[in-house]
C-alpha atoms as a PDB file:
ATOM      1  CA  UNK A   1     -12.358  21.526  27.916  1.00  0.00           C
ATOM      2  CA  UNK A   2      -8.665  22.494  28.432  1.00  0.00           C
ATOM      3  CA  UNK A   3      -7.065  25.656  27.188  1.00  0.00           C
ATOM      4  CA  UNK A   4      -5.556  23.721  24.599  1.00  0.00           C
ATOM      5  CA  UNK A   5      -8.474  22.372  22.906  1.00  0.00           C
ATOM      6  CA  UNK A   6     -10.291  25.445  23.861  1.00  0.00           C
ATOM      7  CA  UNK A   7      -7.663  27.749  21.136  1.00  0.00           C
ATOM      8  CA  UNK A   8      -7.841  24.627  18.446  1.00  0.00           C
ATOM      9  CA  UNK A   9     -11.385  24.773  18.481  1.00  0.00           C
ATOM     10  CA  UNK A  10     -10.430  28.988  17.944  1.00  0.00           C
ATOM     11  CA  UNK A  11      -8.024  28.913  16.043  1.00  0.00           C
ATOM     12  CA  UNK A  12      -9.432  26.060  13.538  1.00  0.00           C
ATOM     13  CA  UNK A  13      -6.446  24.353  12.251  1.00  0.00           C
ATOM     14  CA  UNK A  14      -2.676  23.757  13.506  1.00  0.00           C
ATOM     15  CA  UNK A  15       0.525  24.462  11.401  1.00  0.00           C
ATOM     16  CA  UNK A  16       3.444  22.549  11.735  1.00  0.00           C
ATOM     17  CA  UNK A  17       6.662  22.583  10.739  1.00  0.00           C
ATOM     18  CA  UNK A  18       6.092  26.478   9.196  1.00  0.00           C
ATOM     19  CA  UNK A  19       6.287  29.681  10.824  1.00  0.00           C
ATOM     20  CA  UNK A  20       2.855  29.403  13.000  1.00  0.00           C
ATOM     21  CA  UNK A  21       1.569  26.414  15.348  1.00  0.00           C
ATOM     22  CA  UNK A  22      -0.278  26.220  18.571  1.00  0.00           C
ATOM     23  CA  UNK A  23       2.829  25.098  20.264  1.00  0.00           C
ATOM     24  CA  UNK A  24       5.063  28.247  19.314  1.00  0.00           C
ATOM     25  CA  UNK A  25       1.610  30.392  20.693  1.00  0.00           C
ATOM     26  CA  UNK A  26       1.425  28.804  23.990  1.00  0.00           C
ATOM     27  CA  UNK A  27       4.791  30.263  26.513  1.00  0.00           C
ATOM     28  CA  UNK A  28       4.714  26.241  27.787  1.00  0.00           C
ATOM     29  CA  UNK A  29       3.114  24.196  25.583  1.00  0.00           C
ATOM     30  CA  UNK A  30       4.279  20.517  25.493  1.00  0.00           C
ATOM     31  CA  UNK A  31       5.475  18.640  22.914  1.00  0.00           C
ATOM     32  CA  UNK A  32       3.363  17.036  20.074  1.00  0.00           C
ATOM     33  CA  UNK A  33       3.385  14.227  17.625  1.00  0.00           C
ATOM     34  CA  UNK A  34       1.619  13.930  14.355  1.00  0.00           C
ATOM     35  CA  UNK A  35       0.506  10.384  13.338  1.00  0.00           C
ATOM     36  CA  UNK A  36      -2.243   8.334  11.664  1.00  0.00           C
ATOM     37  CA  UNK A  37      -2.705   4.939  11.926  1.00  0.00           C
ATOM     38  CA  UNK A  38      -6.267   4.771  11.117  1.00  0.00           C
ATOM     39  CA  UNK A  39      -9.343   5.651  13.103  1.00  0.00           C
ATOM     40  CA  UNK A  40      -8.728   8.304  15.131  1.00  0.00           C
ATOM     41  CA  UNK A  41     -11.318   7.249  17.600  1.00  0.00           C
ATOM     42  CA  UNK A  42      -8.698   4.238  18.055  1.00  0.00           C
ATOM     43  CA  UNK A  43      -5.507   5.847  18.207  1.00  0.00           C
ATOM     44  CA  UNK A  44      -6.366   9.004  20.661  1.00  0.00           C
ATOM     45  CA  UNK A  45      -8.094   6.105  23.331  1.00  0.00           C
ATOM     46  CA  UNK A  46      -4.638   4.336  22.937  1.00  0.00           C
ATOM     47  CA  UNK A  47      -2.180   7.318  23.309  1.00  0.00           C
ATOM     48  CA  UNK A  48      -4.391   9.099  25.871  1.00  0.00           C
ATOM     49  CA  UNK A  49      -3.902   7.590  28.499  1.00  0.00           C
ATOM     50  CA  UNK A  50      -0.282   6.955  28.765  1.00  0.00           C
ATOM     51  CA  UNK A  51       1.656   8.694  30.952  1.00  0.00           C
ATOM     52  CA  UNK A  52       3.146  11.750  30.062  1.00  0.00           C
ATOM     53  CA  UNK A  53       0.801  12.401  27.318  1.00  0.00           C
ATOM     54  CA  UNK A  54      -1.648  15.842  28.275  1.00  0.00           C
ATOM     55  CA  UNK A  55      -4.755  15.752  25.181  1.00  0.00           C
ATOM     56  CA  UNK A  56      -4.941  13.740  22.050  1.00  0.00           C
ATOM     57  CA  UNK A  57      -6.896  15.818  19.663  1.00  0.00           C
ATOM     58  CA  UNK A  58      -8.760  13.902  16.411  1.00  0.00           C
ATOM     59  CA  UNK A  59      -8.347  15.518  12.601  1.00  0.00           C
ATOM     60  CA  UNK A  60      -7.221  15.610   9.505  1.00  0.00           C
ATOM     61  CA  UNK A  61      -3.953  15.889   7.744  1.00  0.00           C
ATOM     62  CA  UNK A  62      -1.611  15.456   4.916  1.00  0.00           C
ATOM     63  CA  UNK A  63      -4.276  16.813   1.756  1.00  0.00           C
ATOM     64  CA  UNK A  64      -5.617  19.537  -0.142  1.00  0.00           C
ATOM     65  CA  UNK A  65      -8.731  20.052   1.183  1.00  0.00           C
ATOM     66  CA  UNK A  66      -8.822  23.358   3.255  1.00  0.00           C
ATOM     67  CA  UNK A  67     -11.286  22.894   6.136  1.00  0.00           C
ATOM     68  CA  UNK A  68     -12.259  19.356   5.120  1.00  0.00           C
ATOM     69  CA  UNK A  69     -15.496  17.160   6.976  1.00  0.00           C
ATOM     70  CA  UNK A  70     -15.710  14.230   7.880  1.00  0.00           C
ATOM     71  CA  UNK A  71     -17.904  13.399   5.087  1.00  0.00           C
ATOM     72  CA  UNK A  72     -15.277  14.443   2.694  1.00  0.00           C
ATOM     73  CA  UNK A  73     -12.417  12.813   3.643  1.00  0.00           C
ATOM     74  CA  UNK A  74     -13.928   9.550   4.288  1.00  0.00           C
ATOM     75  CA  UNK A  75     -15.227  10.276   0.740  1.00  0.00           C
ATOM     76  CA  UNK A  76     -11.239   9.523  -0.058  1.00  0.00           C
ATOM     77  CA  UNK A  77     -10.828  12.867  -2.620  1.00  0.00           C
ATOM     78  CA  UNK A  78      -9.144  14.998  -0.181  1.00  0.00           C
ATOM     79  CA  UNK A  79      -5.649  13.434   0.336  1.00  0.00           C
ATOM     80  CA  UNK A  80      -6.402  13.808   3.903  1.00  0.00           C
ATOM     81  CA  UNK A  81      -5.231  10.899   6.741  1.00  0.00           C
ATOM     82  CA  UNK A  82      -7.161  10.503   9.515  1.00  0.00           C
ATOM     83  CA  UNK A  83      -4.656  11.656  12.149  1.00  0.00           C
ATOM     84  CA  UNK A  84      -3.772  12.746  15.736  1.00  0.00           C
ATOM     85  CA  UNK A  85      -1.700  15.554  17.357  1.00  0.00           C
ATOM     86  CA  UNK A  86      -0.451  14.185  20.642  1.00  0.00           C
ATOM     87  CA  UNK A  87       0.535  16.731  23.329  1.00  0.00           C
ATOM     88  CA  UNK A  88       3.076  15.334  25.712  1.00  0.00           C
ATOM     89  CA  UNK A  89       5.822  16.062  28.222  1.00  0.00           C
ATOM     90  CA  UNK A  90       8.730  15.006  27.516  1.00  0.00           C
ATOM     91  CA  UNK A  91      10.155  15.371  30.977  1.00  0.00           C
ATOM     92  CA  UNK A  92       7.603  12.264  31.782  1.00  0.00           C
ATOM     93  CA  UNK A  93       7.725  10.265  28.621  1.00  0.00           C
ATOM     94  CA  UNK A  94      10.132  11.066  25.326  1.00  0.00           C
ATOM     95  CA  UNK A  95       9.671  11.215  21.418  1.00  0.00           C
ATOM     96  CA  UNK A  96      11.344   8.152  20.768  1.00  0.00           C
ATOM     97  CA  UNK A  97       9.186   6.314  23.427  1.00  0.00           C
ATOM     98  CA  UNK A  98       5.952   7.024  21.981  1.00  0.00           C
ATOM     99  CA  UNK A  99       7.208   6.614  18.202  1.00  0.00           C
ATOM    100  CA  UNK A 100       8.215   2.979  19.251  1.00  0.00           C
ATOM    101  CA  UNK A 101       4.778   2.100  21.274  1.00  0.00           C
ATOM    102  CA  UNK A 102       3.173   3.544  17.887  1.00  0.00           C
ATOM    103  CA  UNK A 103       4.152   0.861  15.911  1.00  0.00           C
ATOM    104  CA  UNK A 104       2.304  -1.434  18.550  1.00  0.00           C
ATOM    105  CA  UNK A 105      -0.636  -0.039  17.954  1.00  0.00           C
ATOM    106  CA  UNK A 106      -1.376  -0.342  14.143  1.00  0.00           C
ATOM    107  CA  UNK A 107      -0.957  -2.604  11.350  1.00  0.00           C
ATOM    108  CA  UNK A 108       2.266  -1.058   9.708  1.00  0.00           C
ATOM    109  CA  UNK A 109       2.132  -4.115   6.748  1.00  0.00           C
ATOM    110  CA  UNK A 110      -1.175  -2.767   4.881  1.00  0.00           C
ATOM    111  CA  UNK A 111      -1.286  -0.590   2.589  1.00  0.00           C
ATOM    112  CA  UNK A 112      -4.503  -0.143   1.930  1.00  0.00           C
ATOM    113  CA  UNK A 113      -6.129   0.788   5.390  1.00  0.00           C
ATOM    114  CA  UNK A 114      -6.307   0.017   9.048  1.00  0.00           C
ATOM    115  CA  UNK A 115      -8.527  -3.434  10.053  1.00  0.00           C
ATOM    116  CA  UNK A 116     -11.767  -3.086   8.678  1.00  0.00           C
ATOM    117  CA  UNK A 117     -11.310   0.340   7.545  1.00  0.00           C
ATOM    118  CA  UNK A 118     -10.017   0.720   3.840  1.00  0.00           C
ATOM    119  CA  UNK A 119      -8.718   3.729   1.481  1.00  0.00           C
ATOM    120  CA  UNK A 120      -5.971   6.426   1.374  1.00  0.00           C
ATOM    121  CA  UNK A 121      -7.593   8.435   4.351  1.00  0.00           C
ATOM    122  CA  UNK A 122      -6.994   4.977   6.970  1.00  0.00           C
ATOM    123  CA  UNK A 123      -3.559   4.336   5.954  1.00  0.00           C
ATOM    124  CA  UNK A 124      -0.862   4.642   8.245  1.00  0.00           C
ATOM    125  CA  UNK A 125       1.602   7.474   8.846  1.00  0.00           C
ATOM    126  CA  UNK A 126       3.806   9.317  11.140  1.00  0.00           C
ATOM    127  CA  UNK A 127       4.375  13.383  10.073  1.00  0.00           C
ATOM    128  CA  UNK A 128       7.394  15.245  11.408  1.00  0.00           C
ATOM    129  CA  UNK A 129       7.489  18.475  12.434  1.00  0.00           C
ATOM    130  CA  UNK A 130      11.426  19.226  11.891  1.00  0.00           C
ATOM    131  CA  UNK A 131      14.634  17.091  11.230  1.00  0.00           C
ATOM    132  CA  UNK A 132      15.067  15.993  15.033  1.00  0.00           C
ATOM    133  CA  UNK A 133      11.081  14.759  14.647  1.00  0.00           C
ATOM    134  CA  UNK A 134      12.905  13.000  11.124  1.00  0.00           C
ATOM    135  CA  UNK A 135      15.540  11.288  12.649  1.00  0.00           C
ATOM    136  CA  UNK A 136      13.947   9.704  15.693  1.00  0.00           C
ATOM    137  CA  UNK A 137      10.959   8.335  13.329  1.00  0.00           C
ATOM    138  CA  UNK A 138      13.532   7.116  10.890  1.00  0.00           C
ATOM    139  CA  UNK A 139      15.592   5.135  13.095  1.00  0.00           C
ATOM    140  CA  UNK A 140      12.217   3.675  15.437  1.00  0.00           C
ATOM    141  CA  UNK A 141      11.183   2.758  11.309  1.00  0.00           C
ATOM    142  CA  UNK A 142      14.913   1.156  10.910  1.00  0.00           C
ATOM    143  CA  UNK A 143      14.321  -1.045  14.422  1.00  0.00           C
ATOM    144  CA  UNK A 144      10.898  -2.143  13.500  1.00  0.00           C
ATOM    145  CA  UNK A 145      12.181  -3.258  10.339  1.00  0.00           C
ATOM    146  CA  UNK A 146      15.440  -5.295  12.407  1.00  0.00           C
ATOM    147  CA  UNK A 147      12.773  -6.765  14.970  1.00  0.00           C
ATOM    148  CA  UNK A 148      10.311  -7.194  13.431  1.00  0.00           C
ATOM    149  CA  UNK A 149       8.691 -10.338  14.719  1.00  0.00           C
ATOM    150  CA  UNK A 150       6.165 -10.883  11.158  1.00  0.00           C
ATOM    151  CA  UNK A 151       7.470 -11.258   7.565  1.00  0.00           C
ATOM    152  CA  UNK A 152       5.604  -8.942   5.942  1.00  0.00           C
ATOM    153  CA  UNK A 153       7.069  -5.549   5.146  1.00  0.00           C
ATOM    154  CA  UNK A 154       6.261  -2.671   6.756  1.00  0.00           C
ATOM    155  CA  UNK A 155       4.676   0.103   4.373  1.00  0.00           C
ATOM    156  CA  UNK A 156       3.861   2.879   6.830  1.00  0.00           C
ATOM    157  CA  UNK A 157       5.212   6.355   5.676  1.00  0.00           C
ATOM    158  CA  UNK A 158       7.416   9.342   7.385  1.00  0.00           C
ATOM    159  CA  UNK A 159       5.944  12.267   5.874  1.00  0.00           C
ATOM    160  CA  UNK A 160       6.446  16.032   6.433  1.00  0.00           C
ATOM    161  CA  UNK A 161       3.737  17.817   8.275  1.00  0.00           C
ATOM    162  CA  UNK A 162       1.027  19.580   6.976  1.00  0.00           C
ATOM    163  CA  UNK A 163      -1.517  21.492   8.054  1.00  0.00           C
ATOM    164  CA  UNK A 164      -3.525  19.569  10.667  1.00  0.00           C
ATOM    165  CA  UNK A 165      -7.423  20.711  10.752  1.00  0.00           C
ATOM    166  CA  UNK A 166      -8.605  19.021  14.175  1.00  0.00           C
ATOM    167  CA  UNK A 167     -12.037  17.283  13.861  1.00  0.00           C
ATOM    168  CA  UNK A 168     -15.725  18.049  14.283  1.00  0.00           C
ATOM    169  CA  UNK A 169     -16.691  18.072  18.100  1.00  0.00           C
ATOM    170  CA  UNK A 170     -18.258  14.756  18.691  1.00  0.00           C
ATOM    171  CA  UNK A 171     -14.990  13.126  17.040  1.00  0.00           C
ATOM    172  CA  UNK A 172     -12.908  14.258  20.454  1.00  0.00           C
ATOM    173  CA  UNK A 173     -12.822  11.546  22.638  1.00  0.00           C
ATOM    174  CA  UNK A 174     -15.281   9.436  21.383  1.00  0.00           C
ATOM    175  CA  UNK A 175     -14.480   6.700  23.363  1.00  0.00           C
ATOM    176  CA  UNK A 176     -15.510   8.391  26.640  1.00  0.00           C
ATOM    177  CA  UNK A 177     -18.501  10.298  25.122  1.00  0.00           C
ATOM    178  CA  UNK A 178     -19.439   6.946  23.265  1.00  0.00           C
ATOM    179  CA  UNK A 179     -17.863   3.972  25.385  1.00  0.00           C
ATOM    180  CA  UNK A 180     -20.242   0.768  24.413  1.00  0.00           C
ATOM    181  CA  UNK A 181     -20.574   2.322  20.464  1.00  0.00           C
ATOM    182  CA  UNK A 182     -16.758   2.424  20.683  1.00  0.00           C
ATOM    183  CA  UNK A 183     -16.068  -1.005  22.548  1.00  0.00           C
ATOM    184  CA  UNK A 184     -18.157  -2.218  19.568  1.00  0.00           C
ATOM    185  CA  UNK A 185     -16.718  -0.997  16.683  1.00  0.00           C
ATOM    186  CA  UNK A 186     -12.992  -1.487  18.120  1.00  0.00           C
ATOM    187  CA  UNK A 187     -13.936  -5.206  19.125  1.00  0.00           C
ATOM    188  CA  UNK A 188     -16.027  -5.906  15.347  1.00  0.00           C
ATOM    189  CA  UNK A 189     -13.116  -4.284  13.391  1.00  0.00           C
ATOM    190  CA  UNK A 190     -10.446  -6.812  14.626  1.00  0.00           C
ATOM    191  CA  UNK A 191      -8.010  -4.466  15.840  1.00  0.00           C
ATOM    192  CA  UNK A 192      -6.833  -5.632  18.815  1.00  0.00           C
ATOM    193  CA  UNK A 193      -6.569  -9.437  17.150  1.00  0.00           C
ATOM    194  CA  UNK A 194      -5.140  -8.603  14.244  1.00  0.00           C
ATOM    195  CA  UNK A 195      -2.340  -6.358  16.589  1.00  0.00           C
ATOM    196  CA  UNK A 196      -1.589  -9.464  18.606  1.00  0.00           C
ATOM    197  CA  UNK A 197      -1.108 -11.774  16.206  1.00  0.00           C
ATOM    198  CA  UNK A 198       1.442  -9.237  14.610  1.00  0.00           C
ATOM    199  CA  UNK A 199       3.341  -7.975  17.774  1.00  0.00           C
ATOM    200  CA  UNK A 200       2.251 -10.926  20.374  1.00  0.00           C
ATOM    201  CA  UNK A 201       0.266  -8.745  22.745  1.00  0.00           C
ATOM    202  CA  UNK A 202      -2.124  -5.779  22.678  1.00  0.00           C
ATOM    203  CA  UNK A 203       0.099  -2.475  24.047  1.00  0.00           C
ATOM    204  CA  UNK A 204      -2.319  -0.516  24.664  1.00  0.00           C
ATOM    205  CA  UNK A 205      -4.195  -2.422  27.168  1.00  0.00           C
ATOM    206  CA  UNK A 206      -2.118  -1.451  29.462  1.00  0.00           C
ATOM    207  CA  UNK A 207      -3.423   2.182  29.773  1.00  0.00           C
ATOM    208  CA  UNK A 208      -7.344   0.599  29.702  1.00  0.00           C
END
């Protein structure tokens, strides 16, 4: 386990955009970005291997719920996403980069959930940590919507960040702990087919 995920485990929960995060704690912490786009299992096996990117931690964001479980936010009463905080260096690979492969790797035109997951905690979301977070998510939300290459409009949400509680234990990297269980839920959830025939190809194969 890395330093990193050693203190979240510590420390419980991450604040961002207040007066106290992991990153302001750590003298050289990288970068992170805040996003859901539903499972988490999903989206930290397609962010963590890209280049650049250091940990992908799994957790919960965006609600009320102090502390929430698993059980309760897939319960859908906490107001909680299902989210990521990616650490990265942006030296190696930049904000803007990764907000514009995100899009690539969801379903930004349903509002109701991610493939075969449905309800509030699935949907899709990016969370910004301060106004220079805002403006490159805004304006990789203002190309999608130019390029587009699907009719259907795009419905994810920029949100300010919230508290981010990171996930029980055997949520972290549950694709390498887990890698036939996870080939077979990604596969029988239609995620990769429904992202290619929005975008034309799968991005994240690249990195697997």
């Amino acid at each position: 386990m890395t330093m990193k995920n050693t203190l979240t485990r510590t420390l419980g929960l991450l604040v961002f955009g207040g007066a106290a995060s992991l990153s302001s704690m750590l003298h050289a912490a990288p970068q992170t970005m805040v996003v859901a786009g539903g499972c988490f299992w999903c989206v930290e096996s397609d962010f963590e291997l890209v280049q650049g990117v250091s940990d992908v931690v799994s957790g919960y964001t965006g609600g009320h719920t102090e502390n929430p479980t698993y059980k309760q936010v897939s319960a859908g009463d906490t107001g909680h996403f299902e989210a990521v905080v990616i650490y990265f260096d942006d030296d190696i690979v930049s904000l803007n980069t990764l907000a514009n492969y995100y899009w690539k790797t969801i379903d930004p035109t349903d509002a109701e959930g991610q493939f075969c997951d449905k309800g509030a905690p699935y949907k899709t979301a990016m969370f910004y940590q301060n106004d220079q977070q805002k403006a490159v998510f805004e304006a990789s939300l203002a190309n999608v919507k130019k390029n587009k290459p699907f009719k259907d409009d795009v419905v994810t949400q920029i949100l300010p960040a919230k508290t981010f509680y990171p996930a029980e234990e055997y949520h972290q990297s549950y694709y390498t702990k887990n890698p036939i269980r996870y080939a077979y839920y990604r596969a029988s959830c239609g995620r990769d087919n429904r992202i290619e025939r929005l975008w034309g190809e799968v991005a994240s194969h690249q990195y697997h």
